[in-house]
C-alpha atoms as a PDB file:
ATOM      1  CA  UNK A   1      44.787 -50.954  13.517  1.00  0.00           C
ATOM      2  CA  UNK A   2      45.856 -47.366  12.084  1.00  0.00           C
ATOM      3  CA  UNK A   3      48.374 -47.384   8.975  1.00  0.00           C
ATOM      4  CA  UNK A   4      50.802 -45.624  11.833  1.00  0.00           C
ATOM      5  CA  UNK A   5      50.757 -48.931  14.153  1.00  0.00           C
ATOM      6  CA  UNK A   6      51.200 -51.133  11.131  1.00  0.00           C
ATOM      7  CA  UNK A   7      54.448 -48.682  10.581  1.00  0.00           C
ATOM      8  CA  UNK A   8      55.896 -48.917  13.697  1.00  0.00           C
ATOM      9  CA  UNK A   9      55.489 -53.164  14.214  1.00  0.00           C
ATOM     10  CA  UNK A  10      57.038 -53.158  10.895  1.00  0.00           C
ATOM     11  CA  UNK A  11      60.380 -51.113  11.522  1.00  0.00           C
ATOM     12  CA  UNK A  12      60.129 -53.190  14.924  1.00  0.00           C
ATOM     13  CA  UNK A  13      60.067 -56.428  12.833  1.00  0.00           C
ATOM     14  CA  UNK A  14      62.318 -55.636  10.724  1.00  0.00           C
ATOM     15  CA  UNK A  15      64.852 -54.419  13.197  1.00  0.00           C
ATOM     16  CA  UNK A  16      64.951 -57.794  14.551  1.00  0.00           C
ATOM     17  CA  UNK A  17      65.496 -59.111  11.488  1.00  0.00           C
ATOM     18  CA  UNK A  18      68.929 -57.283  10.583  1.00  0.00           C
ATOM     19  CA  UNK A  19      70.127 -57.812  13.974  1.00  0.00           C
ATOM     20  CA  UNK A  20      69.961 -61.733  12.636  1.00  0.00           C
ATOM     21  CA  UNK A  21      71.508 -60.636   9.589  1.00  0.00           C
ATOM     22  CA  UNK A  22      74.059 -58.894  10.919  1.00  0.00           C
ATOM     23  CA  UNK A  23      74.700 -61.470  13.556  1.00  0.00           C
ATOM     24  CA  UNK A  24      75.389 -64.143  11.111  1.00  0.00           C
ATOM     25  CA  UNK A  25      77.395 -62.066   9.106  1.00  0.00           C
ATOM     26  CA  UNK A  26      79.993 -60.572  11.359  1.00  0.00           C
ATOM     27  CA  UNK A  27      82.540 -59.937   8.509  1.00  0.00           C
ATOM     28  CA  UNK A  28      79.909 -57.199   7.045  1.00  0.00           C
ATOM     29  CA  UNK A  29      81.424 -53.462   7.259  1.00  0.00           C
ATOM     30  CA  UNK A  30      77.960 -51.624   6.236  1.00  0.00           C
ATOM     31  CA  UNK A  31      74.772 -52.433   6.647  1.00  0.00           C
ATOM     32  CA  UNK A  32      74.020 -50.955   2.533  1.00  0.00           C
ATOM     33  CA  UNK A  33      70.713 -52.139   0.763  1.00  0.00           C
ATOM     34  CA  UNK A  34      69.571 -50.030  -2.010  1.00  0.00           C
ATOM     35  CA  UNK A  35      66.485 -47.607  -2.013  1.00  0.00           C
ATOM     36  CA  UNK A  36      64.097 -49.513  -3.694  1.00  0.00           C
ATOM     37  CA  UNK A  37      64.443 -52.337  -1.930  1.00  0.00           C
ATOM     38  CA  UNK A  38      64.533 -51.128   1.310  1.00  0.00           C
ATOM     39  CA  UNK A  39      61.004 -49.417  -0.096  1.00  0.00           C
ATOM     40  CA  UNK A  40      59.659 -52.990  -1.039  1.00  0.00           C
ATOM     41  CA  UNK A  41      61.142 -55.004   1.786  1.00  0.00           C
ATOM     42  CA  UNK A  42      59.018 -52.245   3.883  1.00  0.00           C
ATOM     43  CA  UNK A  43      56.202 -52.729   1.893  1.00  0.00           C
ATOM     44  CA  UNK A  44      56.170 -56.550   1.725  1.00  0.00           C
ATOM     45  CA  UNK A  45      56.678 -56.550   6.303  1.00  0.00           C
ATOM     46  CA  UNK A  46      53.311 -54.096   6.425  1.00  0.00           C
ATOM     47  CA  UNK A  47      51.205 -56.141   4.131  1.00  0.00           C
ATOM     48  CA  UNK A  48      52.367 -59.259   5.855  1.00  0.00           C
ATOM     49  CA  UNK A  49      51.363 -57.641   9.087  1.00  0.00           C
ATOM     50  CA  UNK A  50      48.191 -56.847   8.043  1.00  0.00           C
ATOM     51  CA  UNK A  51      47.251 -60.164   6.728  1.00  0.00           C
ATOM     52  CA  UNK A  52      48.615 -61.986   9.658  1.00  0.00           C
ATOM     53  CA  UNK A  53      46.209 -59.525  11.739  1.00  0.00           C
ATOM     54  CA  UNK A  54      43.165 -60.160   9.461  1.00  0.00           C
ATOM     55  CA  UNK A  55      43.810 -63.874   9.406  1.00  0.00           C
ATOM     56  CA  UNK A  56      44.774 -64.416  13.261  1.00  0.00           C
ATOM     57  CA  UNK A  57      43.219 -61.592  15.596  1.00  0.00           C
ATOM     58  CA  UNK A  58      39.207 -61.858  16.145  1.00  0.00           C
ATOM     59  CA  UNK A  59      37.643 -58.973  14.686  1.00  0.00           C
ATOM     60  CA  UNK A  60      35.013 -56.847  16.701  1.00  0.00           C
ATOM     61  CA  UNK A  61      33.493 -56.133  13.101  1.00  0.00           C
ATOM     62  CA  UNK A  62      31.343 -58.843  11.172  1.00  0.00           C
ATOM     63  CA  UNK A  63      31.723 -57.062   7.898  1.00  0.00           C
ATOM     64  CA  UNK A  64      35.305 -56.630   8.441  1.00  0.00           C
ATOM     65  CA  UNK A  65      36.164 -60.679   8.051  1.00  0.00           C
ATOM     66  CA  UNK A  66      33.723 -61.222   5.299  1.00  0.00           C
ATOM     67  CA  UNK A  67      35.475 -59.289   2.941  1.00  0.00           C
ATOM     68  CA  UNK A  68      37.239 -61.671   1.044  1.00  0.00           C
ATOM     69  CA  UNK A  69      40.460 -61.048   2.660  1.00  0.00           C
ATOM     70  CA  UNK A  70      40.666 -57.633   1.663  1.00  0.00           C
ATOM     71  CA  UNK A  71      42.954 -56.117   4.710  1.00  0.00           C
ATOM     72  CA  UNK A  72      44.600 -53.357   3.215  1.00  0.00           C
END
């Protein structure tokens, strides 16, 4: 999966997740998160993606599963 896929199902993610955030907050004005941790919380949903994908979804490669969970 190409580091532009990973991207994209990350922003989707993550889109779901602030509409849950945002639902359950209702009295919220903004939607304000700093820089930095808009940086990491990106960071954090594209490594969990790629993990997931490593540790769930058959890979066509041998080599690619044997490599001590190295999915980055």
């Amino acid at each position: 999966m190409t580091k532009s896929t990973i991207a994209a199902l990350a922003n989707e993610a993550l889109d779901a997740f602030w509409e849950v955030v945002v639902r359950h907050n209702p009295e919220a004005k903004t939607g304000d998160l700093s820089p930095l941790t808009t940086v990491k919380l990106t960071i954090a949903a594209e490594n969990a993606i790629k993990e997931w994908i490593w540790a769930n979804v058959p890979s066509s490669d041998p080599d690619a599963r044997s490599s001590g969970g190295d999915h980055e």
